[in-house]
N, C-alpha and C. Protein backbone atom coordinates (compact mmCIF):
# COMPACT_ATOMS: atom_id res chain seq x y z
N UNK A 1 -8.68 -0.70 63.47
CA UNK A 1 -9.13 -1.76 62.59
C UNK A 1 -10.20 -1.25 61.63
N UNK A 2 -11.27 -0.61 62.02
CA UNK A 2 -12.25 0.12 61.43
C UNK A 2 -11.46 0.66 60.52
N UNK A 3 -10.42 1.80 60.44
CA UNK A 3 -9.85 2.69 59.62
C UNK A 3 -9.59 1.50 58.52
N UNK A 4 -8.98 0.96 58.83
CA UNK A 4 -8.14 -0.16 57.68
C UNK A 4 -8.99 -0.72 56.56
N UNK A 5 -9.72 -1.24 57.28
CA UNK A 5 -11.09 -1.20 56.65
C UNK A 5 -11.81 -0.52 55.46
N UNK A 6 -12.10 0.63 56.20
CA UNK A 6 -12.60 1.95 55.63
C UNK A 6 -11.69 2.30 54.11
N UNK A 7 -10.25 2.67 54.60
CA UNK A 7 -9.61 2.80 53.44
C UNK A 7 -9.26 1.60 52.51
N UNK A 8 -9.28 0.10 52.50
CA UNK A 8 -9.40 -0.96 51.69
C UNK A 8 -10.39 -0.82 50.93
N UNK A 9 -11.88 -0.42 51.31
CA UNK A 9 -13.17 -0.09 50.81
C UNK A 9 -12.80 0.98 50.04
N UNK A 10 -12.20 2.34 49.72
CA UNK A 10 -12.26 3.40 49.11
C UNK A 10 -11.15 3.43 48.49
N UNK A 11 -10.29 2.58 48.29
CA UNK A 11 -9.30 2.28 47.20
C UNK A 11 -9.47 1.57 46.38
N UNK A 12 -10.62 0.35 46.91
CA UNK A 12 -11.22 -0.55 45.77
C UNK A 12 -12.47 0.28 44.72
N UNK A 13 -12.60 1.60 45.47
CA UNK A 13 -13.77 2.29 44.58
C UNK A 13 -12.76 3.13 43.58
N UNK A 14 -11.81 3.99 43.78
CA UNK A 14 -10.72 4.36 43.21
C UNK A 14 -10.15 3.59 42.17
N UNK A 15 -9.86 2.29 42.56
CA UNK A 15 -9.45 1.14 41.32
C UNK A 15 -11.02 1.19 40.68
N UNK A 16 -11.81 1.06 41.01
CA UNK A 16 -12.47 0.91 39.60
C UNK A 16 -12.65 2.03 39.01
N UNK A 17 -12.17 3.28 39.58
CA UNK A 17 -12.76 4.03 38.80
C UNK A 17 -11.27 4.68 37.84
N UNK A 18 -10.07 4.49 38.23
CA UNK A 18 -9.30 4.31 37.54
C UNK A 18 -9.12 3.31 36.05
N UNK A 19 -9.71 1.76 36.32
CA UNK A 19 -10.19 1.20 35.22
C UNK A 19 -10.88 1.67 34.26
N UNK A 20 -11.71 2.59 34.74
CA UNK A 20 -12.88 2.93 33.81
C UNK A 20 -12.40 3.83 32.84
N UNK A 21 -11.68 5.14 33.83
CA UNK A 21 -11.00 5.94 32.72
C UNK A 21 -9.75 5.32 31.87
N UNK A 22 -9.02 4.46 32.45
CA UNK A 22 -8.21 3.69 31.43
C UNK A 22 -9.08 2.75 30.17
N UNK A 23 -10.32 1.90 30.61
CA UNK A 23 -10.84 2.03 29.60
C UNK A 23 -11.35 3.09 28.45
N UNK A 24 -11.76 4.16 29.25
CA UNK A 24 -12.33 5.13 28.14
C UNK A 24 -11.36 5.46 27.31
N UNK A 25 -10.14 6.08 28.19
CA UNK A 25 -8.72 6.01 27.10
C UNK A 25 -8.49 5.58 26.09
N UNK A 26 -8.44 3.95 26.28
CA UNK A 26 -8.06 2.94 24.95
C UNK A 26 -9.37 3.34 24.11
N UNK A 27 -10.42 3.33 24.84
CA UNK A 27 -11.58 3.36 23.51
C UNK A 27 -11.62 4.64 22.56
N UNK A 28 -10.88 5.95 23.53
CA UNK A 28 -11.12 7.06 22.53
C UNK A 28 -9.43 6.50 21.40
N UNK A 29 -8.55 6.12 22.10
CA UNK A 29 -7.40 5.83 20.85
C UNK A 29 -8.14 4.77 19.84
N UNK A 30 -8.93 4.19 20.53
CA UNK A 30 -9.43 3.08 19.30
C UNK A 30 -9.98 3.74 18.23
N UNK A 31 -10.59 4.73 18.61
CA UNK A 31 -11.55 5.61 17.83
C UNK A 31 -10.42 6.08 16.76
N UNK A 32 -9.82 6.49 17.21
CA UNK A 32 -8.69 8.23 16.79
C UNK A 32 -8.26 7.47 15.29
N UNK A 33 -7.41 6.06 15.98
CA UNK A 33 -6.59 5.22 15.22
C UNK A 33 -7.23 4.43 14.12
N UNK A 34 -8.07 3.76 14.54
CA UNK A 34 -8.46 3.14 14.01
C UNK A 34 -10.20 3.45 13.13
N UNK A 35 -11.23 3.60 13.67
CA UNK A 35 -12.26 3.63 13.12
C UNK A 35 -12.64 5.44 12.18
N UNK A 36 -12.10 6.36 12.99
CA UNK A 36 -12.10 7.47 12.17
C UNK A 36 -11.55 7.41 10.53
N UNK A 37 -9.67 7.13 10.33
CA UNK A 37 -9.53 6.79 9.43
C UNK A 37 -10.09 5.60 8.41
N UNK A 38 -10.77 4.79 9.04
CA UNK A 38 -11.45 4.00 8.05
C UNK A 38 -12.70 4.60 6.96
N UNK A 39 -13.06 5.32 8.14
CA UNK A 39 -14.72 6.21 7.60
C UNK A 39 -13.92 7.34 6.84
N UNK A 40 -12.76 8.15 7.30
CA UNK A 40 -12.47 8.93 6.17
C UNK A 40 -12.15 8.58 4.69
N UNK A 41 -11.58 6.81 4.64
CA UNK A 41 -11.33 6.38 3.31
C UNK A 41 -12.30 5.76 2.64
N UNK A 42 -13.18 5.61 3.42
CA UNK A 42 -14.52 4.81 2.54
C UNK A 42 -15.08 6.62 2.00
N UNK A 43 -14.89 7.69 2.57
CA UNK A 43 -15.63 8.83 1.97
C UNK A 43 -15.17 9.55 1.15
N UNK A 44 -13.81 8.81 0.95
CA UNK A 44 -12.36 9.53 0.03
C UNK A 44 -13.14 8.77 -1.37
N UNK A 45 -13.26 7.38 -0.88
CA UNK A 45 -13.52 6.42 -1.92
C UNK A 45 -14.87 6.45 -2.95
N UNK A 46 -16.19 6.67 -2.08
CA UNK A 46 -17.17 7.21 -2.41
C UNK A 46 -16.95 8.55 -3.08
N UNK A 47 -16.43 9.53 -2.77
CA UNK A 47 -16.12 11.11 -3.95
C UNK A 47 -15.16 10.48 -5.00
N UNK A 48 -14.39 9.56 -5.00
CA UNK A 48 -13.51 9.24 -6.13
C UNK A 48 -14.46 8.81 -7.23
N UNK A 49 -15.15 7.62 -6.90
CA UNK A 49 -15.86 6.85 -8.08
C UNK A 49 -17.29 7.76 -8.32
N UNK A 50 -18.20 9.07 -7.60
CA UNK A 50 -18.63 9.51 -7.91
C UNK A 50 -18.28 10.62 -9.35
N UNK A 51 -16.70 10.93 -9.15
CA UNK A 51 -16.44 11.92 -9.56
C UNK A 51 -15.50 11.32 -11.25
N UNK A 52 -15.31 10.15 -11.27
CA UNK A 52 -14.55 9.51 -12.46
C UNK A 52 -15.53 9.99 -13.89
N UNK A 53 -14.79 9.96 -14.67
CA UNK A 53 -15.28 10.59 -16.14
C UNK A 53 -14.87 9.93 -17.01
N UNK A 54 -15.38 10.40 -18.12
CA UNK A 54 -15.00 9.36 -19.23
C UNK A 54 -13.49 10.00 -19.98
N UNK A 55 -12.83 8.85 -20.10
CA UNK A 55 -11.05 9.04 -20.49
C UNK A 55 -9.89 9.24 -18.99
N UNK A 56 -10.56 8.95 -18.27
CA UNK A 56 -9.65 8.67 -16.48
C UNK A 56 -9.15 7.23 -17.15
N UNK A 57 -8.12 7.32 -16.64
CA UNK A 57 -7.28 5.70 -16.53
C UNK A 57 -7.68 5.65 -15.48
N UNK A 58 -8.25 4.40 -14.91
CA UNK A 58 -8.69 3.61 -13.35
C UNK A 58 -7.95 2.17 -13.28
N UNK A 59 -7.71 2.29 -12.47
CA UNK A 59 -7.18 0.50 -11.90
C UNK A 59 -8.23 -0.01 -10.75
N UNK A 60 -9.29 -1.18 -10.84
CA UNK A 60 -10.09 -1.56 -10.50
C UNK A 60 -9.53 -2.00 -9.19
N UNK A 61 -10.25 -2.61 -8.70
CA UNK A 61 -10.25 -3.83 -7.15
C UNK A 61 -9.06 -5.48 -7.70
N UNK A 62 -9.49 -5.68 -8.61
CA UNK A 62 -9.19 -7.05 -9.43
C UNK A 62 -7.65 -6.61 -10.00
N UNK A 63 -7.00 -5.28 -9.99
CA UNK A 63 -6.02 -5.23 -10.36
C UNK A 63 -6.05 -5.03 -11.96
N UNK A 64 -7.25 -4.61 -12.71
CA UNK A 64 -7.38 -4.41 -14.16
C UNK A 64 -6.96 -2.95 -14.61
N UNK A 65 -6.00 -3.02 -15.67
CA UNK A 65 -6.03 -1.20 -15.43
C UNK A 65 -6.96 -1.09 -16.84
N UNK A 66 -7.39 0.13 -17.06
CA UNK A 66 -7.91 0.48 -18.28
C UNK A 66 -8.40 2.18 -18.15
N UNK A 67 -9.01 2.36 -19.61
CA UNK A 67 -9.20 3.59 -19.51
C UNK A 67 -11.13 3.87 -19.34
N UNK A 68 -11.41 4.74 -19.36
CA UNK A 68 -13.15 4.61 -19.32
C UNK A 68 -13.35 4.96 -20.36
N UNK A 69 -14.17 4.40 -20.72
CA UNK A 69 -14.71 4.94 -21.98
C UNK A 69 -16.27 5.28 -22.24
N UNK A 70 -16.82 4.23 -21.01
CA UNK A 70 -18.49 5.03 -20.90
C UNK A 70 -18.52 5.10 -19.47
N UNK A 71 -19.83 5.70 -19.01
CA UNK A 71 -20.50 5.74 -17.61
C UNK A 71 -21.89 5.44 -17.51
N UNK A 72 -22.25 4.77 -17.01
CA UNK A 72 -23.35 4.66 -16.17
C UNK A 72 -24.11 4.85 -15.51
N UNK A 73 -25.23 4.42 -14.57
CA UNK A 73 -25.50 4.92 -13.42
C UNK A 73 -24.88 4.15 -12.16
N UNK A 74 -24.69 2.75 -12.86
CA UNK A 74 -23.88 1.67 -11.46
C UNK A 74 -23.00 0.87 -12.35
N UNK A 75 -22.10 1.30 -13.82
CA UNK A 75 -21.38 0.63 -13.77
C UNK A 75 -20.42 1.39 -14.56
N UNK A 76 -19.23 0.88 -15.39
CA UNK A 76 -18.68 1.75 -16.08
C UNK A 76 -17.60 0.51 -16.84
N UNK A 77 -17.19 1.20 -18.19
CA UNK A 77 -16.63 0.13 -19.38
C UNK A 77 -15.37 0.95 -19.13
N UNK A 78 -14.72 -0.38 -19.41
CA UNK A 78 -13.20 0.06 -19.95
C UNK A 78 -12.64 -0.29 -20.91
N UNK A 79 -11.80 0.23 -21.21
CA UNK A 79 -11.15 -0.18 -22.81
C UNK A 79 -9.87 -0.33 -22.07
N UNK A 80 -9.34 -2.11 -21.74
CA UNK A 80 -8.25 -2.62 -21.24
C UNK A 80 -7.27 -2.60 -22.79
N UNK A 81 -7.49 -2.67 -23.87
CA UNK A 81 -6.83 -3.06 -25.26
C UNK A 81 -7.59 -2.48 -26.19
N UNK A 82 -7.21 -2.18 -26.59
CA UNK A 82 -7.19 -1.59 -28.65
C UNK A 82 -8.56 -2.08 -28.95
N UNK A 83 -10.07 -1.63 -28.65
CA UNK A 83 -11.01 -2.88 -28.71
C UNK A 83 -11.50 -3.42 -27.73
N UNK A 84 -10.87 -4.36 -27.04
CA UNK A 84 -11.25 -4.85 -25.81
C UNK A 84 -11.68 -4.05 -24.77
N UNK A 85 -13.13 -4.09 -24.63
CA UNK A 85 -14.08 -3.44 -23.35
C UNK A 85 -14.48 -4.60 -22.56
N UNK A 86 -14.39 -3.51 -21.14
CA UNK A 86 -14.87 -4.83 -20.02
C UNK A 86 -16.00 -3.94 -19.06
N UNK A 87 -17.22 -4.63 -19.00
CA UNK A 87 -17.70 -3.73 -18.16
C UNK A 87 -18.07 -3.91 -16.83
N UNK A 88 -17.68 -2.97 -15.87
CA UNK A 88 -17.37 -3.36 -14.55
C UNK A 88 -18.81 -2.77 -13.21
N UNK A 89 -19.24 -3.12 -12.51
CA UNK A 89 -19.52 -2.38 -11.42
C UNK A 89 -18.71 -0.72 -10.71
N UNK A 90 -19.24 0.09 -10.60
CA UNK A 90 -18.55 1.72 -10.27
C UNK A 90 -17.46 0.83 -9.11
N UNK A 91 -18.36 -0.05 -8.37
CA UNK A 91 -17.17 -0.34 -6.72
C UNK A 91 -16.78 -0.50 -6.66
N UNK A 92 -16.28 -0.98 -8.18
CA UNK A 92 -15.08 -1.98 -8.08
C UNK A 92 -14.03 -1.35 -8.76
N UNK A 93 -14.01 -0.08 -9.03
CA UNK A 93 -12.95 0.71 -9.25
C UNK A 93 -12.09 1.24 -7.75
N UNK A 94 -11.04 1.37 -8.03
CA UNK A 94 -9.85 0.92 -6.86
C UNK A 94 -9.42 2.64 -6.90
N UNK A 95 -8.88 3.31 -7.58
CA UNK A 95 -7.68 4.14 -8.06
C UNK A 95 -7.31 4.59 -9.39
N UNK A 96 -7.43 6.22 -9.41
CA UNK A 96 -6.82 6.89 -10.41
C UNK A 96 -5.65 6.40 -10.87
N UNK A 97 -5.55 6.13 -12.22
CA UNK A 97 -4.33 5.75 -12.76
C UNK A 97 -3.70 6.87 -13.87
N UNK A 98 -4.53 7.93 -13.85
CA UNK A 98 -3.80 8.63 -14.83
C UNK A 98 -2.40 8.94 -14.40
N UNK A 99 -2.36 9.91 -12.92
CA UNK A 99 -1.26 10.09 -12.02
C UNK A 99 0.39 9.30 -12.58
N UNK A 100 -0.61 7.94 -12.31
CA UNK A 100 0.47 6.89 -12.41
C UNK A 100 1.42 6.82 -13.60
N UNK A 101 0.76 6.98 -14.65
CA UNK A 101 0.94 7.07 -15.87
C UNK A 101 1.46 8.24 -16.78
N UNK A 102 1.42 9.40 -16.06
CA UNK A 102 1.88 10.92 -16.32
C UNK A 102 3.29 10.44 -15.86
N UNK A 103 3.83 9.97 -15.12
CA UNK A 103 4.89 9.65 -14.00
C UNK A 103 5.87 9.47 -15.19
């Protein structure tokens, strides 16, 4: 009876410690999957709009395409039309559009 005992007690320490590494598991895939690639595209994103110049075609956040035509220190103009300048916040530039447009 003692034995029975004994080993009920040291399987319930085993289960938790099986939990634990199954938790750590999911948390390192959480990592892998999910939060790594996020931080790599916010740092993709940050060197993009550091690195934009004047005459890049950009397509903003808002879906505006245009070309640059000045820079700033925190914002930057575009020439959407023949004339028509809009001037935007750097953050809110989305994506190189020259690419798109060579195509």
């Amino acid at each position: 009876m003692l034995q029975f005992i004994l080993l009920q007690a040291s399987s319930g320490q085993s289960g938790l410690i099986s939990n634990l590494i199954l938790l750590g598991g999911i948390a390192i895939i959480f990592y892998f999957f999910m939060i790594r690639p996020q931080q790599k595209k916010q740092k993709d994103q940050k060197n993009f709009i550091g690195a934009v110049k004047k005459g890049d075609m950009v397509v903003t956040v808002g879906g505006m395409h245009g070309k640059v035509v000045a820079l700033d220190e925190n914002s930057v103009t575009l020439e959407v039309e023949r004339g028509a300048r809009i001037k935007f916040d750097k953050t809110s530039i989305s994506l190189e559009a020259s690419k798109q447009y060579a195509k």
